[in-house]
Protein backbone atom coordinates (compact mmCIF):
# COMPACT_ATOMS: atom_id res chain seq x y z
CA UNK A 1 17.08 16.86 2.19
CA UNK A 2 19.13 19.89 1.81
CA UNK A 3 19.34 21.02 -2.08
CA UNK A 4 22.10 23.42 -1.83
CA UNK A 5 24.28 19.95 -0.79
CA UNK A 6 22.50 17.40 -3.00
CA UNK A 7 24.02 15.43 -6.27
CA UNK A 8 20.97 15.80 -8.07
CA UNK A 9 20.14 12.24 -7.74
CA UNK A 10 20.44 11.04 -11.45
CA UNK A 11 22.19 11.22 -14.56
CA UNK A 12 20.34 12.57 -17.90
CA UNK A 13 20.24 8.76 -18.69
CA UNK A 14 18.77 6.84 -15.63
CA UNK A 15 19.32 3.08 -14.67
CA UNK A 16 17.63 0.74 -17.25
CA UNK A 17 17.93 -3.33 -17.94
CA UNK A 18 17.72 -4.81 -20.47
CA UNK A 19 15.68 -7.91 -19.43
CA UNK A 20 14.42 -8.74 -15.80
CA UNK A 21 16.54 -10.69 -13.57
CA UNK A 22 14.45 -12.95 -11.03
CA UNK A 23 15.55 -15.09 -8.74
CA UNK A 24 14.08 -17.01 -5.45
CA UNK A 25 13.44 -15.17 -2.43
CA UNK A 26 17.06 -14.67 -0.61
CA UNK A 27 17.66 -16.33 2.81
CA UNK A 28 16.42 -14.15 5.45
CA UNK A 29 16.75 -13.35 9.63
CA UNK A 30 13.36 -14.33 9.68
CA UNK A 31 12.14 -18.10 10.18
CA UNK A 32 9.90 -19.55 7.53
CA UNK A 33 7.01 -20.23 10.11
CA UNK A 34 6.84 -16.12 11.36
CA UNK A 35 4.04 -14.93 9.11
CA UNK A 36 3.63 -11.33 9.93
CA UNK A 37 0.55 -9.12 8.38
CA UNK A 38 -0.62 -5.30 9.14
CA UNK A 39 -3.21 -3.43 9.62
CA UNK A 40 -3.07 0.14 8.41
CA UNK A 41 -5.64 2.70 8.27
CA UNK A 42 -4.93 6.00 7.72
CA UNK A 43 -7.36 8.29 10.35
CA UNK A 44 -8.92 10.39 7.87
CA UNK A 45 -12.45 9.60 9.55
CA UNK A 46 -14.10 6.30 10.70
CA UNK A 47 -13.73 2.95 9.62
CA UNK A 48 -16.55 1.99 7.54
CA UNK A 49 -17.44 -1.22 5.98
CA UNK A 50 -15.21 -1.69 3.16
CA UNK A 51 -12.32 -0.46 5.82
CA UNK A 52 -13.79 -3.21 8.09
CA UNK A 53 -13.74 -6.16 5.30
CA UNK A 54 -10.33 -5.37 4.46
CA UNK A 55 -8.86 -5.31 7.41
CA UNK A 56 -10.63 -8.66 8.73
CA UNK A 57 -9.30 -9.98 5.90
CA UNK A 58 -5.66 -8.58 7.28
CA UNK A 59 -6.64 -10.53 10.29
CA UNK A 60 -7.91 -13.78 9.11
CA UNK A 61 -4.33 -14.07 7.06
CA UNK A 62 -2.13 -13.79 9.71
CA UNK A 63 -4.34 -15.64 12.39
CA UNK A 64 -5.28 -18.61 9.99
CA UNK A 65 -1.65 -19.68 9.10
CA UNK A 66 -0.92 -19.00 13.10
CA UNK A 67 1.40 -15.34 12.36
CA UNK A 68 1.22 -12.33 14.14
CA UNK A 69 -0.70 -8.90 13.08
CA UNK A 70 1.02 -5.31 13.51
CA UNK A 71 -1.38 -2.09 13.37
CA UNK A 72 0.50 1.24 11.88
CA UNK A 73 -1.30 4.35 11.88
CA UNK A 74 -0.65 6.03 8.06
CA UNK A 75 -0.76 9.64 9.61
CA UNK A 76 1.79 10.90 7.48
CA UNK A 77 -0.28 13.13 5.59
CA UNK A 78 -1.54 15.63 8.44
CA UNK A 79 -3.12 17.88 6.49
CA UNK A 80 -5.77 14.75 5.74
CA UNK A 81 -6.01 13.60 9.33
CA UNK A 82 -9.06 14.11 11.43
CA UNK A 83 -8.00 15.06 15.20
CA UNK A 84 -9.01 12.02 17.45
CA UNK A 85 -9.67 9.93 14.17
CA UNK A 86 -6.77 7.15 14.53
CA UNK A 87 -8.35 7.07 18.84
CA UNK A 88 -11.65 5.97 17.04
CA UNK A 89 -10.32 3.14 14.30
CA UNK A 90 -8.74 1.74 16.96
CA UNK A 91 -11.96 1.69 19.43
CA UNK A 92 -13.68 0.18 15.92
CA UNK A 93 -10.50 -2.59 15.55
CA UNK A 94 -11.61 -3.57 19.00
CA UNK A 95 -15.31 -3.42 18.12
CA UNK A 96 -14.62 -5.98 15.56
CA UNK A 97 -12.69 -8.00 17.45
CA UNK A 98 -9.80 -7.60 15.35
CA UNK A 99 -6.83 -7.59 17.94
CA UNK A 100 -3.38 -7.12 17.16
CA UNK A 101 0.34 -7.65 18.90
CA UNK A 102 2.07 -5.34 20.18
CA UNK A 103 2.04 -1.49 20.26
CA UNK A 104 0.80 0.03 17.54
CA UNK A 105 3.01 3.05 15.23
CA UNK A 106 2.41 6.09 14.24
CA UNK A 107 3.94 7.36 10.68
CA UNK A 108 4.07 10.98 12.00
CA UNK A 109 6.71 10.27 14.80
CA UNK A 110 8.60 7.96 11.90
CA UNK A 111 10.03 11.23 9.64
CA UNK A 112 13.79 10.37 10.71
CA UNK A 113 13.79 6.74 9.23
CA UNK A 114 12.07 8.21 6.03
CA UNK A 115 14.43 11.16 5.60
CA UNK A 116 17.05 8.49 6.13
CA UNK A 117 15.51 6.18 3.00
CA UNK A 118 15.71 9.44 0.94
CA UNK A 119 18.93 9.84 1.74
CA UNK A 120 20.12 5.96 1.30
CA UNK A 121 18.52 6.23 -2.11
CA UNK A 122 19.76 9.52 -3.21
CA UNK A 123 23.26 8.14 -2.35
CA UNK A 124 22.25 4.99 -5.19
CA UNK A 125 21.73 7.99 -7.86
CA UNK A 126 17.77 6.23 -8.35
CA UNK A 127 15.67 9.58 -7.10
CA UNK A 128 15.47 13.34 -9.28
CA UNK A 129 14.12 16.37 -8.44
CA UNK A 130 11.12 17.21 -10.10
CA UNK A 131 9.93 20.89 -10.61
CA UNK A 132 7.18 20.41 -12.29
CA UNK A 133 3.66 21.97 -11.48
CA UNK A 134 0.62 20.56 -10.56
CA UNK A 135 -1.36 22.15 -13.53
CA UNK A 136 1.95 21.09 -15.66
CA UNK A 137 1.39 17.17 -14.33
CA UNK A 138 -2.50 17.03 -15.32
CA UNK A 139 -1.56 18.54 -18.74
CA UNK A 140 0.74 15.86 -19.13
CA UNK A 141 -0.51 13.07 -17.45
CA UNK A 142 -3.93 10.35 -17.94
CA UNK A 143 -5.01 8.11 -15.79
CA UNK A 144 -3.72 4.81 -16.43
CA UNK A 145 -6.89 1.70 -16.53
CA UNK A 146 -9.38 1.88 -13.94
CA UNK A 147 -7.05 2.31 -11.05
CA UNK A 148 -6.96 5.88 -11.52
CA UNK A 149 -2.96 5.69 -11.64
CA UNK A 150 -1.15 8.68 -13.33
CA UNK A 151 2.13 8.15 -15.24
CA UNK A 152 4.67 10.37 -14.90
CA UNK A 153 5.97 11.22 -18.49
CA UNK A 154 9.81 11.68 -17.17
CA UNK A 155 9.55 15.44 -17.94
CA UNK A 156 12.59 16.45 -15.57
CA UNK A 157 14.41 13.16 -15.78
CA UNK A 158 15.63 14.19 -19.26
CA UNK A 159 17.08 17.39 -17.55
CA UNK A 160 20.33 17.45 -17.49
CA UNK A 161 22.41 17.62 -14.11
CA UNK A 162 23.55 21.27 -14.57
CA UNK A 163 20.05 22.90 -15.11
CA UNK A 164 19.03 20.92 -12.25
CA UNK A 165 21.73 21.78 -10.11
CA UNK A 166 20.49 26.26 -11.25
CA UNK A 167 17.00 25.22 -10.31
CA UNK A 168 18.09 23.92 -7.00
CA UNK A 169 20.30 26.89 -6.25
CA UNK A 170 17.03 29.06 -7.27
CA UNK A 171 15.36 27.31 -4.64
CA UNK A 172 12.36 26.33 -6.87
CA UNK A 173 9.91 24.09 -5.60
CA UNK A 174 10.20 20.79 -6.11
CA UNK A 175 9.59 16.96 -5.35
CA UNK A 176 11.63 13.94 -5.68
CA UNK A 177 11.15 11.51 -7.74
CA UNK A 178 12.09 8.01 -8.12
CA UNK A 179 13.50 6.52 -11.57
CA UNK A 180 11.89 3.54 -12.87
CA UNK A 181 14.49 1.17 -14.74
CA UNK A 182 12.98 -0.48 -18.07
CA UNK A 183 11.97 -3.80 -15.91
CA UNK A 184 9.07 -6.15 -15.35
CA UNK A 185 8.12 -7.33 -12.36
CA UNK A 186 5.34 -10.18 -11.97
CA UNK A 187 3.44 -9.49 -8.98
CA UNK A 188 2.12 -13.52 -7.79
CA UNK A 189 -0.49 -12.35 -5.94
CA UNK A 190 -2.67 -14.89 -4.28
CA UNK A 191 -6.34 -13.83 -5.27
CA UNK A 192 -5.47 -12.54 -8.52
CA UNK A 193 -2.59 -14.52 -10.33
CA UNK A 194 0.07 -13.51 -11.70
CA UNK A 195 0.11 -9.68 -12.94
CA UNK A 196 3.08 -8.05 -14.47
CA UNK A 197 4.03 -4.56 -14.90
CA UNK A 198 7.15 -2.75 -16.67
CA UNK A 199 8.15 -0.78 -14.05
CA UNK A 200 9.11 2.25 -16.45
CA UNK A 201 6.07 1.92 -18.95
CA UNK A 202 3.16 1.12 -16.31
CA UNK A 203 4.64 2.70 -13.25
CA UNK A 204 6.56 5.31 -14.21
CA UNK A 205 8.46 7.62 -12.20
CA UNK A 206 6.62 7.91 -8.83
CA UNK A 207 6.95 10.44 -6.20
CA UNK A 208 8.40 9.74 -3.01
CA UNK A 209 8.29 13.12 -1.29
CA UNK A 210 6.07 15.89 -2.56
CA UNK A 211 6.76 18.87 -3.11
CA UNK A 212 5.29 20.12 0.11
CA UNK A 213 8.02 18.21 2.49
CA UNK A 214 5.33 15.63 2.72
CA UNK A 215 6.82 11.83 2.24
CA UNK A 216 4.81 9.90 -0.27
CA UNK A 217 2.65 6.88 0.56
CA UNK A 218 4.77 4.54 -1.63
CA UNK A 219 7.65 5.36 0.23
CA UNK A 220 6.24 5.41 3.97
CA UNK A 221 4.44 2.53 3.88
CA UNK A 222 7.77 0.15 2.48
CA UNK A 223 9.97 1.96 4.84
CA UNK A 224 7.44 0.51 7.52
CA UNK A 225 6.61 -2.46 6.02
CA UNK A 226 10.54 -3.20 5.99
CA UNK A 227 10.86 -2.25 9.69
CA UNK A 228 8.33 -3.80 10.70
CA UNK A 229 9.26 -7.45 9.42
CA UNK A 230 6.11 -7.87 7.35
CA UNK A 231 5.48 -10.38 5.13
CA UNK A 232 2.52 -10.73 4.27
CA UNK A 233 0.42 -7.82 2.65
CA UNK A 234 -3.56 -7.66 2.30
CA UNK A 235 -5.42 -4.74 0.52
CA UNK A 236 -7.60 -3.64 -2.25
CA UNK A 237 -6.70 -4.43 -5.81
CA UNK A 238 -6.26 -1.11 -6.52
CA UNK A 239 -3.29 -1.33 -4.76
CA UNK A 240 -2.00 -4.09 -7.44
CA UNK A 241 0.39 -2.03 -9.32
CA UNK A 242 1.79 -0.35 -6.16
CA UNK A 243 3.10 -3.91 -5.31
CA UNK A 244 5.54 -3.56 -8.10
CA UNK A 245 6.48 -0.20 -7.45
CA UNK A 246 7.20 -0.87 -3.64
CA UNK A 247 9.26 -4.07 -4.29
CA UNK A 248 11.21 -2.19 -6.29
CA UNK A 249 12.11 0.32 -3.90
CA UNK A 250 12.72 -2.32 -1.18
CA UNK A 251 15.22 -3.34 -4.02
CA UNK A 252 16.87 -0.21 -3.61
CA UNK A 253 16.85 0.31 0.06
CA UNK A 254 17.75 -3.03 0.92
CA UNK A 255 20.23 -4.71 -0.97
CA UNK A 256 20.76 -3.28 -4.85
CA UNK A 257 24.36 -5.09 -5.55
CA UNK A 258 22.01 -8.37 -5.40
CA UNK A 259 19.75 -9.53 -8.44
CA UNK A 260 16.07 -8.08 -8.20
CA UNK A 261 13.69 -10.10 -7.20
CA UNK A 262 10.17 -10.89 -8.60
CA UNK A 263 7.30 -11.32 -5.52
CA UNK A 264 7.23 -13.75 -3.56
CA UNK A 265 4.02 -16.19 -3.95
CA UNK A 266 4.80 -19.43 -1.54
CA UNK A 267 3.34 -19.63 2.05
CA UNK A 268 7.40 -18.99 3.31
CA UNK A 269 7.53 -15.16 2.08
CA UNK A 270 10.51 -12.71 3.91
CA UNK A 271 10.25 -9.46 4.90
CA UNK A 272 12.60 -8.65 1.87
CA UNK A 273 10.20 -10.57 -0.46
CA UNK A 274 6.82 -10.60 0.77
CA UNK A 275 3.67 -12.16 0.21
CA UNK A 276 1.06 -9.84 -1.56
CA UNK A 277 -3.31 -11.07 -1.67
CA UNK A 278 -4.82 -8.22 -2.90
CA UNK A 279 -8.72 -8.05 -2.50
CA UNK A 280 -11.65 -7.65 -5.10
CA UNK A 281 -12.95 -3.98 -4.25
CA UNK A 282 -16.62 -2.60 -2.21
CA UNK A 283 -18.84 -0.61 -4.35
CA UNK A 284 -21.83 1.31 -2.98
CA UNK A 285 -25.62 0.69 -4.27
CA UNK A 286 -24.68 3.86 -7.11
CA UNK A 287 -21.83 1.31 -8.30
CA UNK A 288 -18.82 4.45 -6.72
CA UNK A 289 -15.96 2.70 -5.10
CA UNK A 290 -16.66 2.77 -1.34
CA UNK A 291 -14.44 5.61 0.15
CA UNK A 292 -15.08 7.79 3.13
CA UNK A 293 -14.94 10.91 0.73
CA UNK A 294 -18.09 9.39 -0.88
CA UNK A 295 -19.23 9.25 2.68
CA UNK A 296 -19.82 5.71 3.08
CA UNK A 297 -22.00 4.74 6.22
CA UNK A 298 -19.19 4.28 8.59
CA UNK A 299 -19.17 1.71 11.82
CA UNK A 300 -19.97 4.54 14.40
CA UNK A 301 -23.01 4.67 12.60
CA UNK A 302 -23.87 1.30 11.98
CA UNK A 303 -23.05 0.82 16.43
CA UNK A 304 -25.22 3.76 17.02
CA UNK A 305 -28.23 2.14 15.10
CA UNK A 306 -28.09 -0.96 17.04
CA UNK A 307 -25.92 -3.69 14.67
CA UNK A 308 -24.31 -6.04 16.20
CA UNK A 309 -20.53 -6.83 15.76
CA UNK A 310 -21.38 -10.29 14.64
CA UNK A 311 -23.75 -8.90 11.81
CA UNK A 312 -20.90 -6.52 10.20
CA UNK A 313 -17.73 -9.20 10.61
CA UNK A 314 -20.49 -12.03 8.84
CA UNK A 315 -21.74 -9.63 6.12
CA UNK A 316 -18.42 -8.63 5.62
CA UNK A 317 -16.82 -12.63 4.91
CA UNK A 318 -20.01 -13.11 2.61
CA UNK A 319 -18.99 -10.24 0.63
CA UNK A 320 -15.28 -11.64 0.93
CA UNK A 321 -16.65 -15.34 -0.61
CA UNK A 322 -15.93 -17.24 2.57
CA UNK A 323 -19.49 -18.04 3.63
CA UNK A 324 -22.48 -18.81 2.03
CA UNK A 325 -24.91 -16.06 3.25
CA UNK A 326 -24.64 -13.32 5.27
CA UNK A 327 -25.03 -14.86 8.99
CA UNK A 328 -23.49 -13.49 12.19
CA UNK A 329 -20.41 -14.03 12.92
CA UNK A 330 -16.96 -13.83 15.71
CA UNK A 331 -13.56 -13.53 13.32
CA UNK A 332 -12.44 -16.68 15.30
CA UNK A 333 -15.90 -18.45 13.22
CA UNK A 334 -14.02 -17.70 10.32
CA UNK A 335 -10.71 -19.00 10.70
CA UNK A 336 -11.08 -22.41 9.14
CA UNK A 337 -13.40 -21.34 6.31
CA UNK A 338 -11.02 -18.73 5.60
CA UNK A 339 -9.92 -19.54 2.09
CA UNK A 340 -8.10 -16.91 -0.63
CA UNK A 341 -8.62 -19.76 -3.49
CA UNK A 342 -12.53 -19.36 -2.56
CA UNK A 343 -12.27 -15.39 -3.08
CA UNK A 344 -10.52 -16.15 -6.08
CA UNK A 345 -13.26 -18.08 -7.83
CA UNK A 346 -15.32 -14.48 -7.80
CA UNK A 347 -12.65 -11.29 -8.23
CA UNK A 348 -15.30 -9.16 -9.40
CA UNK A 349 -15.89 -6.00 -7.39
CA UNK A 350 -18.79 -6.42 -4.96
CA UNK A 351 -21.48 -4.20 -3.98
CA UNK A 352 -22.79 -3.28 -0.80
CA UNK A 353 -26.32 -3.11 0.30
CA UNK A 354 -26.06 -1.74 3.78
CA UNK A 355 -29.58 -1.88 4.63
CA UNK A 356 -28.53 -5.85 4.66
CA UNK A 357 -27.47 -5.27 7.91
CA UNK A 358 -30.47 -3.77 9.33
CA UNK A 359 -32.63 -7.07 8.60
């Protein structure tokens, strides 16, 4: 986006309502029975197992109800990417025997359809610059419960258009934000009920391209999810309150004359109202949140020391709450007993015990 040509975004006073609006999921292009779910890692490093249990239970969505299954590469942060790493997830995918249709995408060769979104919503006067500094935000900012989510306290949304305009014109560094209205939205999600958030008090404005050039992950991935017709999203639930931040900018890039729309929580979702499962979380033997920064014994590993396929997809639907005990497995096994009301009856976080796998 060029700065020296831009409208500033926002007024001092952004959009607000004063109640939510909901209303059914709108008719759609796409036919009730075309369930379509993703896979997307981002190739940071290998798989490992709490990559591998979310993503079979990606697969086990879409293949139980008969859909398809898209993989997207999240690559848009390069600086984070590992050279050869999204080569390797894939090789693992296969591994697992967790196939998908069609070719997959790559965010880093997407940039024009995200510079386009900016643009669409700077155009709707919902996105702000925002100068301020890193040291400035963590000053400012707490993490919000134990998702580790930072509000934004709306420092440069109170600044007013001609001081933005000078700071533009200075060239000073800057991201852009996106203004959250005063709305709640009530996330159905199918593990974990019914969750809502106010968009402006539990949200806040969140960044959609950094400072850096760098498009955010909130923005990428609903750009993508919206191109790619998907409808039905499975993840961590640490990802809960980004389900309400991303259906709200779908709102905006889709069709913002319309009524927003809470999520969608029958088995008929749309690609403008999708479907949203969101998965009880893998903790190590320590109790940290599995995460390849915590370097979490990854699937290369786990292949190199002899375990079979079979042994990581079964482990990995025990610690889901499909099965009973931790027994080999082929995803295919799993489709009937494949059950989000079963996960349901346990959403604690789980913990991992890989030396399970070695019996």
């Amino acid at each position: 986006m060029n700065a020296s040509s831009e409208s500033n975004g926002l007024a001092a006073d952004a959009p607000t309502a004063d109640a939510p609006t909901v209303n059914a999921p709108t008719a759609d292009a796409l036919t009730a029975d075309a369930w379509i779910g993703r896979l997307a890692p981002s190739p940071t490093g290998r798989l490992h197992i709490g990559n591998a249990y979310a993503a079979l239970a990606a697969w086990l969505s879409a293949r139980s109800r008969g859909g398809r299954l898209v993989l997207r590469i999240e690559d848009i942060d390069r600086p984070r990417c590992k050279a050869g790493a999204d080569t390797a997830i894939m090789e693992d995918l296969r591994w697992l025997g967790l196939e998908w249709d069609g070719d997959p995408i790559w965010q880093s060769a997407r940039t024009a359809l995200y510079d386009e979104a900016l643009q669409k919503l700077q155009s709707e006067g919902v996105i702000y610059p925002c100068f301020c500094s890193r040291g400035q935000l963590r000053a400012a900012s707490a993490p919000h419960d134990d998702d580790g989510f930072f509000i934004y306290p709306g420092t440069c949304r109170r600044l007013n258009s001609e001081e933005r305009q000078r700071r533009l014109d200075a060239g000073d560094r800057h991201s852009w934000r996106i203004a959250m209205p005063d709305t709640d939205v009530t996330v159905h999600d199918r593990i974990f009920g019914d969750h809502t958030f106010n968009l402006a008090r539990d949200c806040g404005d969140v960044v959609l391209r950094r400072s850096d050039g760098i498009v955010a992950y909130q923005l990428a991935v609903t750009v993508d999810d919206m191109a790619q017709r998907v409808t039905d999203i499975v993840r961590g639930r640490d990802l809960l309150r980004s389900a309400a931040i991303q259906l709200w900018i779908r709102h905006c890039l889709g069709r913002p004359d319309r009524p927003f729309a809470e999520s969608s929580h029958s088995d008929a979702p749309t690609p403008s109202n999708p479907s949203f499962a969101h998965l009880p979380l893998l903790d190590d033997e320590s109790g940290k949140r599995l995460a390849k920064r915590n370097q979490a014994i990854d699937l290369a590993t786990l292949r190199a020391d002899g375990v079979s396929t079979q042994a990581v997809v079964g482990y990995c639907a025990w610690l889901m709450g499909i099965v009973d005990a931790p027994e080999p497995q082929n995803p295919g096994d799993l489709l009937v007993a494949y059950s989000e009301a079963r996960i349901a009856t346990n959403p604690q976080d789980r913990a991992v015990d890989v030396h399970a796998l070695y019996e």
